[in-house]
N, C-alpha and C. Protein backbone atom coordinates (compact mmCIF):
# COMPACT_ATOMS: atom_id res chain seq x y z
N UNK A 1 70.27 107.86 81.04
CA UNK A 1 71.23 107.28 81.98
C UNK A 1 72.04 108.40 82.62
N UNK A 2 72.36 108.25 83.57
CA UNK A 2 73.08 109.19 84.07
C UNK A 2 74.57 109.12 84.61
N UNK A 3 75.36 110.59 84.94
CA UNK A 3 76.58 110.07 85.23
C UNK A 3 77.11 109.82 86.68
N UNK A 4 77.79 109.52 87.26
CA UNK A 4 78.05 109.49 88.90
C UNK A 4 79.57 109.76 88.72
N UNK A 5 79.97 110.90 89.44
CA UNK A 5 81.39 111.29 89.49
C UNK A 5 81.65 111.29 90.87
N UNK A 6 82.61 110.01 91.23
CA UNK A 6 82.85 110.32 92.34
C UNK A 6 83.79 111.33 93.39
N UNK A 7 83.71 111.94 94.36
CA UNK A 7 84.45 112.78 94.66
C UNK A 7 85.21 112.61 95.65
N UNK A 8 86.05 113.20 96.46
CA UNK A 8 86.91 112.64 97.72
C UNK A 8 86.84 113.26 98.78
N UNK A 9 87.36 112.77 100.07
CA UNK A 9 87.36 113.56 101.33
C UNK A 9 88.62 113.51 101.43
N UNK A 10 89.22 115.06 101.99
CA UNK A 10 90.44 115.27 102.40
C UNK A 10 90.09 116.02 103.95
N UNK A 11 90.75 115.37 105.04
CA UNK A 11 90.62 115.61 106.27
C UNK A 11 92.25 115.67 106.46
N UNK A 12 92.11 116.67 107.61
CA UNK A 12 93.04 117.24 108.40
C UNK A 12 92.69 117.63 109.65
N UNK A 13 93.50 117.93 110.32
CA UNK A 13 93.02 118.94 111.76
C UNK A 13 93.65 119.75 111.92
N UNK A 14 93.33 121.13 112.01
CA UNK A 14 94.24 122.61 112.44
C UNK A 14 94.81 122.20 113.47
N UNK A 15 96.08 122.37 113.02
CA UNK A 15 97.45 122.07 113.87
C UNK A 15 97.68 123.60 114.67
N UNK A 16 96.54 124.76 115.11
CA UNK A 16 96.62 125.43 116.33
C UNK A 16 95.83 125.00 117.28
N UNK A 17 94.74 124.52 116.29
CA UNK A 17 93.87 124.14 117.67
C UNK A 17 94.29 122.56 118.17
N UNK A 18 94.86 122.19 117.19
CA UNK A 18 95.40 120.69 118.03
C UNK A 18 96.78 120.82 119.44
N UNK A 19 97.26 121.58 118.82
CA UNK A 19 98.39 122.17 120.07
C UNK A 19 97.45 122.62 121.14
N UNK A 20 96.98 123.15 120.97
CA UNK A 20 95.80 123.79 122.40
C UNK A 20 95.15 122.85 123.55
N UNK A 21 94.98 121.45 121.82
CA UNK A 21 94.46 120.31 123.12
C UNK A 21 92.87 119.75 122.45
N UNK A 22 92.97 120.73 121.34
CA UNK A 22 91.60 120.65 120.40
C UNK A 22 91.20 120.24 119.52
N UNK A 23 90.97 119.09 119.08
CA UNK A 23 90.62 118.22 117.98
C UNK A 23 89.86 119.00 116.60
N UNK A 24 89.58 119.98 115.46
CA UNK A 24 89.13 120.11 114.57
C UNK A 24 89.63 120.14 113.25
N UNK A 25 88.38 119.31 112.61
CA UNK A 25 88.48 119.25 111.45
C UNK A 25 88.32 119.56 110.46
N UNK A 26 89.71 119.78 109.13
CA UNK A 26 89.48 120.86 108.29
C UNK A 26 89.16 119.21 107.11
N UNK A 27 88.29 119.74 106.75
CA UNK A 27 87.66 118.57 105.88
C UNK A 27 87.02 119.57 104.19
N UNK A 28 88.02 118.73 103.53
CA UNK A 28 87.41 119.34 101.99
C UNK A 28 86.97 118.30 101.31
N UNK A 29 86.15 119.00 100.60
CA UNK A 29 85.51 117.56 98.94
C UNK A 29 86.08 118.12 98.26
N UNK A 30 87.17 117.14 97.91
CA UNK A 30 87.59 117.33 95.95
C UNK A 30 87.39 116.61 95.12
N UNK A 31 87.27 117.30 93.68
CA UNK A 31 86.61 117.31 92.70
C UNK A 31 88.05 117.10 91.65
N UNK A 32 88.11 116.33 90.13
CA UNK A 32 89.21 116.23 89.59
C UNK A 32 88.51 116.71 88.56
N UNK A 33 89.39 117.99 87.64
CA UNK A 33 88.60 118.26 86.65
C UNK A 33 89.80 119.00 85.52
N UNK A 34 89.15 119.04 84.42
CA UNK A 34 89.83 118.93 83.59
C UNK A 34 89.41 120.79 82.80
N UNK A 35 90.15 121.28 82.23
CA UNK A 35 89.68 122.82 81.73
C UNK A 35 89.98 122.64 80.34
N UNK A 36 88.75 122.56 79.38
CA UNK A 36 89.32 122.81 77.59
C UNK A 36 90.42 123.96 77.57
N UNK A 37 90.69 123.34 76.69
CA UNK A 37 91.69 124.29 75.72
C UNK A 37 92.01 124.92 74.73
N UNK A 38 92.61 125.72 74.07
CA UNK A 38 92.54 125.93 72.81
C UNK A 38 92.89 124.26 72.15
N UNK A 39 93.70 123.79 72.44
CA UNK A 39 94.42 122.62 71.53
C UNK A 39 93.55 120.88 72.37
N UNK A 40 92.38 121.28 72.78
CA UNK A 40 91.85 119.86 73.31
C UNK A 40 91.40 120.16 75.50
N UNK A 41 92.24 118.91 75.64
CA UNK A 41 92.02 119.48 76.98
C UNK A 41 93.18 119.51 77.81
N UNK A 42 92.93 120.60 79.08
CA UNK A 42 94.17 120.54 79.63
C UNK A 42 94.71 119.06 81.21
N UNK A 43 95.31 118.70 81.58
CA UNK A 43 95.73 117.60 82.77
C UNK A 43 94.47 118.05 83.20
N UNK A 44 94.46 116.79 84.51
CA UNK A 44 93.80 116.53 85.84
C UNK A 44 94.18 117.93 86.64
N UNK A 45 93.09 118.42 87.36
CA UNK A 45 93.52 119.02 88.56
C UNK A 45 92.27 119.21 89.79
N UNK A 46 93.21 118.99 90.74
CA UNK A 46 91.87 119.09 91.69
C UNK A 46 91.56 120.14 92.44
N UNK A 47 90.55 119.82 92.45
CA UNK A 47 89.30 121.37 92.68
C UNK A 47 88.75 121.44 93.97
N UNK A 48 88.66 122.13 95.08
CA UNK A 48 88.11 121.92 96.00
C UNK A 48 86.22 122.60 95.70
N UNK A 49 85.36 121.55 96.11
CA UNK A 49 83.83 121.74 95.82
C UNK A 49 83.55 123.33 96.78
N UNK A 50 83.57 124.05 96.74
CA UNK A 50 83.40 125.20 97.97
C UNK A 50 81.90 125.51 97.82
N UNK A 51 80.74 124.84 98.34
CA UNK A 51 80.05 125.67 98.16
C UNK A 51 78.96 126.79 99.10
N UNK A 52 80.01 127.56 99.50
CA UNK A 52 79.33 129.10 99.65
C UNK A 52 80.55 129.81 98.94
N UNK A 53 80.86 129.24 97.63
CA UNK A 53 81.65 130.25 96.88
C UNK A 53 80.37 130.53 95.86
N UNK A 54 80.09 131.53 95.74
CA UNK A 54 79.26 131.78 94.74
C UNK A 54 79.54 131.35 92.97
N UNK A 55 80.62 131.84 92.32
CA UNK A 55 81.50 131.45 91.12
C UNK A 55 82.69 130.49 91.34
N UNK A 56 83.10 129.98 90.78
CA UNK A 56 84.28 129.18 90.81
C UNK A 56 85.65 130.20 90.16
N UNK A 57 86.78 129.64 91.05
CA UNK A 57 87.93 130.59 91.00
C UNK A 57 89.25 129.89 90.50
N UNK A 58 90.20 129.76 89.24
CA UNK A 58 90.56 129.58 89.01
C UNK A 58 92.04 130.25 88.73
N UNK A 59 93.15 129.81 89.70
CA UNK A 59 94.24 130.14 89.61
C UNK A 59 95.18 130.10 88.52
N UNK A 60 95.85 131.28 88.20
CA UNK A 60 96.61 131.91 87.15
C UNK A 60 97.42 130.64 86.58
N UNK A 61 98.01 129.81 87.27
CA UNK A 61 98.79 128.73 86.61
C UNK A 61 98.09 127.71 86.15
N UNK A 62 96.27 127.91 86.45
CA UNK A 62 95.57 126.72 85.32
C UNK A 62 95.29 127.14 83.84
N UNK A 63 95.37 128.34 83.81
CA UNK A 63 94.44 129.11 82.76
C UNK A 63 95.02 129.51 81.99
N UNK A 64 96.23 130.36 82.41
CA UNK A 64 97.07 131.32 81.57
C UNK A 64 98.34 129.99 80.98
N UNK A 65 98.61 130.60 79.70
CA UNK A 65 97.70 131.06 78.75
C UNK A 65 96.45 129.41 77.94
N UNK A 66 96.44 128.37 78.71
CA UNK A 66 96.41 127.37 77.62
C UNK A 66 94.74 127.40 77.60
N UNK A 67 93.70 127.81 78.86
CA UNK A 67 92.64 127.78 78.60
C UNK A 67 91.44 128.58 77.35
N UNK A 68 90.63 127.69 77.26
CA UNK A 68 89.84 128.71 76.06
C UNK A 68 88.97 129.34 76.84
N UNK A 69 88.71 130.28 76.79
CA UNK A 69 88.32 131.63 77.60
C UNK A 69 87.12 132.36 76.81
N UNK A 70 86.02 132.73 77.36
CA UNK A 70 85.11 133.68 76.93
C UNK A 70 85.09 135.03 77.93
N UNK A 71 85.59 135.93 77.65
CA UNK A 71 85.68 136.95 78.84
C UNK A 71 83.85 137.61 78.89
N UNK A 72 83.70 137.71 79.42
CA UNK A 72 82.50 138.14 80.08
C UNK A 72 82.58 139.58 80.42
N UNK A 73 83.36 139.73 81.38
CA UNK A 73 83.86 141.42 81.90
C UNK A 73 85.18 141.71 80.92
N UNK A 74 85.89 142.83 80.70
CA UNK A 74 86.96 143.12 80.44
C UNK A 74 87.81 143.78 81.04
N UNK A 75 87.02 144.43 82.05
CA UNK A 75 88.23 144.93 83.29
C UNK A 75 88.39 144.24 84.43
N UNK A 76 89.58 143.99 85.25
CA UNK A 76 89.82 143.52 86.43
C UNK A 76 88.91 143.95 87.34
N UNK A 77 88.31 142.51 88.38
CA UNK A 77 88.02 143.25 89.51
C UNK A 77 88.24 142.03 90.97
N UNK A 78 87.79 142.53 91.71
CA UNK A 78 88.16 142.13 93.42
C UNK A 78 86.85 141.07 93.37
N UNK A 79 87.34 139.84 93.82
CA UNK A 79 86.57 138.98 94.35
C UNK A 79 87.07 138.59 95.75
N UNK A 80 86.00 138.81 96.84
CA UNK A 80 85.76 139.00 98.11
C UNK A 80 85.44 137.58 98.95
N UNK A 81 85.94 137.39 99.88
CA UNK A 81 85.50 136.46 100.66
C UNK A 81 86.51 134.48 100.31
N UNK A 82 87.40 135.28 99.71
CA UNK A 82 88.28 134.13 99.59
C UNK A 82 89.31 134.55 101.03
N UNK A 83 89.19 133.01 101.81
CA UNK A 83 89.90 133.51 103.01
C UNK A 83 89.70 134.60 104.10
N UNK A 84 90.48 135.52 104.30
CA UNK A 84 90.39 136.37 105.19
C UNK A 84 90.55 137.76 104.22
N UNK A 85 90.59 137.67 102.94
CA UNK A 85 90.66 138.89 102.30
C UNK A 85 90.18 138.72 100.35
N UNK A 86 90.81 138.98 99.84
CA UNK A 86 90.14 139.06 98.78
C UNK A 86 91.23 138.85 97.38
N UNK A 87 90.70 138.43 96.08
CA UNK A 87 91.81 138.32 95.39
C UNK A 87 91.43 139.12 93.78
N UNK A 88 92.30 139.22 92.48
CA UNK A 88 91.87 140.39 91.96
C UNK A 88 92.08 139.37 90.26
N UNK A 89 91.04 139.21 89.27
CA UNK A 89 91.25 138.52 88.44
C UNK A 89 89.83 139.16 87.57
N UNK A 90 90.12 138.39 86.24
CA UNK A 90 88.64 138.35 85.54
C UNK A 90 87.05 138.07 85.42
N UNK A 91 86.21 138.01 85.13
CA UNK A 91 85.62 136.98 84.95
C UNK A 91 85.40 136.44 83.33
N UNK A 92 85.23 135.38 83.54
CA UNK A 92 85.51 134.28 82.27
C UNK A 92 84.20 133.47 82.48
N UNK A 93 83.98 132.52 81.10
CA UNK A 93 83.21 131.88 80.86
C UNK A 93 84.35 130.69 80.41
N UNK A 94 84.16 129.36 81.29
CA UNK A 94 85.33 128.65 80.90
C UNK A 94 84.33 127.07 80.82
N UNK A 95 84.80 126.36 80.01
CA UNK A 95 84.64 125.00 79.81
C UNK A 95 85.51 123.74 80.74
N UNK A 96 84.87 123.25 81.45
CA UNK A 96 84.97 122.02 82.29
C UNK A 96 84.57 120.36 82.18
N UNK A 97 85.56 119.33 82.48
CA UNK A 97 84.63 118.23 82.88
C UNK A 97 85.30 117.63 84.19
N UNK A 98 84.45 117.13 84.82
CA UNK A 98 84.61 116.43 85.89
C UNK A 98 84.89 115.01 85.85
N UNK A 99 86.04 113.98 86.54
CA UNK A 99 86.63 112.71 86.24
C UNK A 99 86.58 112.05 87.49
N UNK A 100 86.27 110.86 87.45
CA UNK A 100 87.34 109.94 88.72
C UNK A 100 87.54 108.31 87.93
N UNK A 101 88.01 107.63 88.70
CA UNK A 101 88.79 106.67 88.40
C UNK A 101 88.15 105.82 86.86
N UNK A 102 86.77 106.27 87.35
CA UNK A 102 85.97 105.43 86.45
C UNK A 102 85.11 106.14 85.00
N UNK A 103 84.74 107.59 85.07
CA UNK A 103 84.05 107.82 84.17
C UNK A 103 84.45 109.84 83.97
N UNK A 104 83.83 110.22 82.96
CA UNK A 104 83.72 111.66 82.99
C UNK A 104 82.53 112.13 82.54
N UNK A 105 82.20 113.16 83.42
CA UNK A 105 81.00 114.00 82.97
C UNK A 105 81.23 114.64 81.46
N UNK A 106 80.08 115.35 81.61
CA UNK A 106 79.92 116.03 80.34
C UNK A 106 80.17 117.15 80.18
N UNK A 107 80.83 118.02 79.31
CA UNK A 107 81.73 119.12 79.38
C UNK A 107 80.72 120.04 80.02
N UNK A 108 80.86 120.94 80.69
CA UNK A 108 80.29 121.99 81.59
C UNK A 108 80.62 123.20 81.47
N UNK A 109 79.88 124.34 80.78
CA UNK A 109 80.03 125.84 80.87
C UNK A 109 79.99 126.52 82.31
N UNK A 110 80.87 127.35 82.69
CA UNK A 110 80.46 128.24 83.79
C UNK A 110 80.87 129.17 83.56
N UNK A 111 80.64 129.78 84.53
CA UNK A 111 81.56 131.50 85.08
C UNK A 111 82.75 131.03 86.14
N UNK A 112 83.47 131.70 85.60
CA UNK A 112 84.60 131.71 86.96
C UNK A 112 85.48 132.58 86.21
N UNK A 113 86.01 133.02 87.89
CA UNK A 113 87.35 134.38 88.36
C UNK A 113 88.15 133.38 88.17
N UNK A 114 89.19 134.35 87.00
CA UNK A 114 90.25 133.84 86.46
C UNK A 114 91.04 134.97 87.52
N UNK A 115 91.86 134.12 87.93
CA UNK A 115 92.82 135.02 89.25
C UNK A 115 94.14 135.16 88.52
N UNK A 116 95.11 136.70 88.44
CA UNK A 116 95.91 137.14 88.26
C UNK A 116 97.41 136.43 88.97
N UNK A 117 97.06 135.86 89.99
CA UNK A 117 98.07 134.51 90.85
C UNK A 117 97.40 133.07 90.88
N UNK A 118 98.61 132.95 92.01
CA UNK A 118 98.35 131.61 92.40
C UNK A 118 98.01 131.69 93.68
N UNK A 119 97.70 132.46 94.25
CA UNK A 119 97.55 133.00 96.40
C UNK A 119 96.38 132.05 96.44
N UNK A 120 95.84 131.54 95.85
CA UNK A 120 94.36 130.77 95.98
C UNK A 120 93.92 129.31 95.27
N UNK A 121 93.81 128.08 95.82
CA UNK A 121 93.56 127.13 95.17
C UNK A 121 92.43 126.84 94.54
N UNK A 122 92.57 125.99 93.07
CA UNK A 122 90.98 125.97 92.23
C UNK A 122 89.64 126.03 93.08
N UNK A 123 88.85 126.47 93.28
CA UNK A 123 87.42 126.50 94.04
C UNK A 123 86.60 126.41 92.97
N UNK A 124 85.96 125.38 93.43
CA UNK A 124 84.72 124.99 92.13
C UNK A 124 83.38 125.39 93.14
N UNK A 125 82.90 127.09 92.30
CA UNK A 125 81.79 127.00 93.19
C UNK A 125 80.56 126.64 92.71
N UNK A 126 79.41 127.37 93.87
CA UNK A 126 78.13 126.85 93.27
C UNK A 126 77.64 127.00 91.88
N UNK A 127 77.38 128.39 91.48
CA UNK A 127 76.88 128.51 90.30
C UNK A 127 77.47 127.89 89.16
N UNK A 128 76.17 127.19 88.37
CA UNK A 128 76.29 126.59 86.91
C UNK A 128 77.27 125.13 86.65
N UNK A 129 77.65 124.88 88.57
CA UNK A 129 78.01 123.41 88.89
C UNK A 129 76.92 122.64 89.43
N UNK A 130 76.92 123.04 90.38
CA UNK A 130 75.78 122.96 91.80
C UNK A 130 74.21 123.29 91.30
N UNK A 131 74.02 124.18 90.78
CA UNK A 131 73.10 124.36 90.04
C UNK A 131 72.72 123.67 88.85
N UNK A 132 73.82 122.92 87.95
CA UNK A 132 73.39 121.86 87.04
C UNK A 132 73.59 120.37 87.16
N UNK A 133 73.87 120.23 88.36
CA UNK A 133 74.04 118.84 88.94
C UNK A 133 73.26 118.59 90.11
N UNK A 134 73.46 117.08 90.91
CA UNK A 134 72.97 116.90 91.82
C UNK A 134 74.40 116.52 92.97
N UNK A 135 74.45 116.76 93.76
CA UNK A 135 75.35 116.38 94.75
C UNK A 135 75.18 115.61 95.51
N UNK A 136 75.38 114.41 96.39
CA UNK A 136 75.55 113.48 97.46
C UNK A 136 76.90 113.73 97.91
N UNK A 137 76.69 113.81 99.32
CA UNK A 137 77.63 114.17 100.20
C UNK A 137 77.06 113.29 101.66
N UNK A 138 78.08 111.98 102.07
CA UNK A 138 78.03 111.60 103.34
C UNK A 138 79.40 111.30 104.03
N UNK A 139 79.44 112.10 104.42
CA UNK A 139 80.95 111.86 105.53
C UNK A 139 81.22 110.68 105.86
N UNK A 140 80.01 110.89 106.53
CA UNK A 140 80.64 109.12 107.60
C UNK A 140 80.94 108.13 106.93
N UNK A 141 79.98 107.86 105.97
CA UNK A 141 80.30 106.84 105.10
C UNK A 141 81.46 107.23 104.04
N UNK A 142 82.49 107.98 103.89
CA UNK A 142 83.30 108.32 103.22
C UNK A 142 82.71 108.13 101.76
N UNK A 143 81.19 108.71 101.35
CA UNK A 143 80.86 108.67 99.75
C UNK A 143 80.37 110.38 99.62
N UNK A 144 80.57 110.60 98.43
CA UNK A 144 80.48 112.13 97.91
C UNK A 144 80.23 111.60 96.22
N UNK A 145 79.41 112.09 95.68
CA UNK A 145 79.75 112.22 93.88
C UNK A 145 78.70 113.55 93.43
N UNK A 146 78.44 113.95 92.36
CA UNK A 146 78.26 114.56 91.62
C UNK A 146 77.55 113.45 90.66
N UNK A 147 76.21 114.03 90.42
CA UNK A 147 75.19 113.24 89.24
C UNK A 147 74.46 114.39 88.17
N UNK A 148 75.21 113.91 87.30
CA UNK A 148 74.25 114.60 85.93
C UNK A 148 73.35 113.37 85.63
């Protein structure tokens, strides 16, 4: 049997190009997910699905200190291509599950840049998500989920 996690659309429109006279849309899929812990698991938080993020990136105020952590690297380094510049954190091996109103996946190993701030919101990327799931994504019809 399998699981279906549903996911959400968050739409907006860049408020430069709307002043201009220009209608575009900044449209994200989020994802609600949960990070083990040493002591169980930690709240809801939502994740934006990014995927041409290669790893998933996790900001300093999800992690530090309550997540359970497998460090992978031990020195800091620069992860590139967030935004217009770049941000400077670990990499980790961290435990995940994915939620919505109705059900939760099954806990999920990945990699992800544990970021030294907060300059950057959760990004759940491709690898060892995307790669161990299936995705549906239709706009129009406002449906998105995630299937293990």
């Amino acid at each position: 049997m399998s699981t279906k996690i549903s996911l959400e659309y968050e739409t907006k429109f860049d408020a430069e190009f709307l002043a201009a006279g220009v209608s575009v849309h900044l449209i994200r899929l989020l994802a609600s997910v949960q990070v083990k812990t040493k002591h169980g698991w930690s709240q809801r938080y939502k994740g934006i699905l990014d995927t041409g993020n290669l790893i998933s990136a996790i900001p300093h105020f999800i992690w530090w200190p309550k997540a359970q952590v497998r460090w992978l690297l031990q020195r800091k380094s620069r992860l590139y291509g967030i935004g217009a510049g770049s941000v400077w954190g670990k990499l980790a091996e961290v435990t995940m599950t994915f939620s919505d109103l109705k059900d939760i996946s099954p806990p999920i190993k990945l990699k992800a840049f544990l970021l030294d701030d907060d300059s950057t919101p959760l990004l759940i990327g491709f690898e060892d998500v995307l790669t161990a799931t299936n995705l549906f994504c239709d706009y129009r019809s406002q449906k998105a989920y995630l299937e293990w």
